[in-house]
C-alpha atoms as a PDB file:
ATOM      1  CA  UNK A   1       0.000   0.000   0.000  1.00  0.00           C
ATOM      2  CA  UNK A   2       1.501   3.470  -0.808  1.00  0.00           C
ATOM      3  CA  UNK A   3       0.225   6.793   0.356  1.00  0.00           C
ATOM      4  CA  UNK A   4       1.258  10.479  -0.042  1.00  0.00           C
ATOM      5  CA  UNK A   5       2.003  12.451   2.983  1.00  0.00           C
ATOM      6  CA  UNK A   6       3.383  15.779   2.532  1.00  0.00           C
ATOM      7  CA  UNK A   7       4.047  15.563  -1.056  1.00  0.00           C
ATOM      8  CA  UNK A   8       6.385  12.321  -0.363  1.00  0.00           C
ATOM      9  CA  UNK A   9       5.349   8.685  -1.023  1.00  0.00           C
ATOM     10  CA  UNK A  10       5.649   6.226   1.622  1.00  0.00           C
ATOM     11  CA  UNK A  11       4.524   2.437   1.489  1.00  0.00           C
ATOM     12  CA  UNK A  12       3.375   0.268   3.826  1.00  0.00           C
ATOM     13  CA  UNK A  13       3.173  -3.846   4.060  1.00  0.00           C
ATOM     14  CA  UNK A  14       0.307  -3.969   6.372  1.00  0.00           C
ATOM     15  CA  UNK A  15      -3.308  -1.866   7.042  1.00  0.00           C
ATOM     16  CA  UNK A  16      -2.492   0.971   8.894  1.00  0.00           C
ATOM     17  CA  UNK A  17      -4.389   3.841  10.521  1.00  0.00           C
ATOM     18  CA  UNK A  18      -3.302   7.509  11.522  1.00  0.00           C
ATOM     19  CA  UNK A  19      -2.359   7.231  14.700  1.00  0.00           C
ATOM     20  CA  UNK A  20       0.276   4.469  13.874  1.00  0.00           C
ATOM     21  CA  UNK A  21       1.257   6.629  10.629  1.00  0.00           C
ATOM     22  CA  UNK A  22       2.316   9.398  13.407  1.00  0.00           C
ATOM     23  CA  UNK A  23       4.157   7.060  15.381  1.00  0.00           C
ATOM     24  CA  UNK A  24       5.684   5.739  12.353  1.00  0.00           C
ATOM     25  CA  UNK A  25       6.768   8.883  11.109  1.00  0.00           C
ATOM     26  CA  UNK A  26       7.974   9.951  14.765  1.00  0.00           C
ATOM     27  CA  UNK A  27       5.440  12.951  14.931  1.00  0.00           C
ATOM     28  CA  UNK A  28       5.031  13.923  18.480  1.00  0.00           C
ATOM     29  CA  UNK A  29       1.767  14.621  20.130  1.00  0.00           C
ATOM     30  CA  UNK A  30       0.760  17.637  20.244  1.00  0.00           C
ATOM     31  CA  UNK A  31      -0.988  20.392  18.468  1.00  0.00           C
ATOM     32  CA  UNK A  32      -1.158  18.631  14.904  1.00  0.00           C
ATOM     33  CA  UNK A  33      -3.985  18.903  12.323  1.00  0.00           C
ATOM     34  CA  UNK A  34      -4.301  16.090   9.776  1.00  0.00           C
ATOM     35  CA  UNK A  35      -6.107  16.780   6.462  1.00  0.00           C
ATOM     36  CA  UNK A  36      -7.400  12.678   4.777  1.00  0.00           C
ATOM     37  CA  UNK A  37      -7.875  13.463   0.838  1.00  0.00           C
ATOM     38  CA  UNK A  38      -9.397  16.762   1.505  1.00  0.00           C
ATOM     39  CA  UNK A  39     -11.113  16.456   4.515  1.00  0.00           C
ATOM     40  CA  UNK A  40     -10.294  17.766   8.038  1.00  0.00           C
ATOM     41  CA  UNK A  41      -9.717  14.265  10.513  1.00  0.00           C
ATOM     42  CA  UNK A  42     -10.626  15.127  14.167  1.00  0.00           C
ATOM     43  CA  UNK A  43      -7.486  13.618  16.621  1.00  0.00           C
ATOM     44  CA  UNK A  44     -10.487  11.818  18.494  1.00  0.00           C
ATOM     45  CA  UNK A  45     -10.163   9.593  14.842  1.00  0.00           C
ATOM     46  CA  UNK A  46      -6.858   9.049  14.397  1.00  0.00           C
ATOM     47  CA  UNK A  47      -7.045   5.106  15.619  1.00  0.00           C
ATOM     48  CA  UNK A  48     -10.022   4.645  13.761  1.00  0.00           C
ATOM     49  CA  UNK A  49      -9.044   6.180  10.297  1.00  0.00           C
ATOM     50  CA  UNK A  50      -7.842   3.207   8.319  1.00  0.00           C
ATOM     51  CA  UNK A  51      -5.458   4.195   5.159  1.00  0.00           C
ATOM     52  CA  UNK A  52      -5.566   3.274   1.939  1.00  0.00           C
ATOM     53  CA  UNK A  53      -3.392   2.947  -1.354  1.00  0.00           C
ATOM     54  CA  UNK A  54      -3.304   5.834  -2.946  1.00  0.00           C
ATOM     55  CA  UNK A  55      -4.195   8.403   0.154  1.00  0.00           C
ATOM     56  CA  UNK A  56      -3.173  11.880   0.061  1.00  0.00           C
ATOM     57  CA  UNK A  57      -2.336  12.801   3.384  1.00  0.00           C
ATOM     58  CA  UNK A  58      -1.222  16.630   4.690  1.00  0.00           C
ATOM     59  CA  UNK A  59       0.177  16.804   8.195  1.00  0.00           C
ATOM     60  CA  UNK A  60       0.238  20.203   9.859  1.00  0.00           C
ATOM     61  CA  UNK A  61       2.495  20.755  13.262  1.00  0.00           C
ATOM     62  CA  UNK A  62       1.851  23.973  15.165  1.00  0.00           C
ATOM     63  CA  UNK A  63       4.892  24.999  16.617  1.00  0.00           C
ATOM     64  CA  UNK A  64       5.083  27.544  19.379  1.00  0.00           C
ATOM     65  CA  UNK A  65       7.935  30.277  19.652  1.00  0.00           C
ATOM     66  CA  UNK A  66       8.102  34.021  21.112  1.00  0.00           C
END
């Protein structure tokens, strides 16, 4: 299974969901917004959002600073 996050392909052997794409992709927890093929995924979805080949994914950090 392949799917585009952030402009760059990645593939996977095995069904995978968002949360385990963050911890994959060593994305802290925190203030992150994650856009599924268009559409706006609330973080109380992440383990229940299943990917699939060919998913475009954005991910969207907000970083703090002063």
């Amino acid at each position: 299974m392949h799917v585009i996050v952030n402009g760059t392909c990645h593939e996977f052997d095995t069904n995978t969901n968002l949360q385990q794409l963050l911890e994959w992709l060593k994305i802290a927890k925190g203030r992150i917004a994650i856009e599924l093929n268009g559409e706006i995924v609330p973080k109380s979805q992440f383990y229940q959002q299943q990917l699939n080949s060919g998913d475009k994914i954005e991910i969207v950090q907000a970083i703090g600073g002063g």
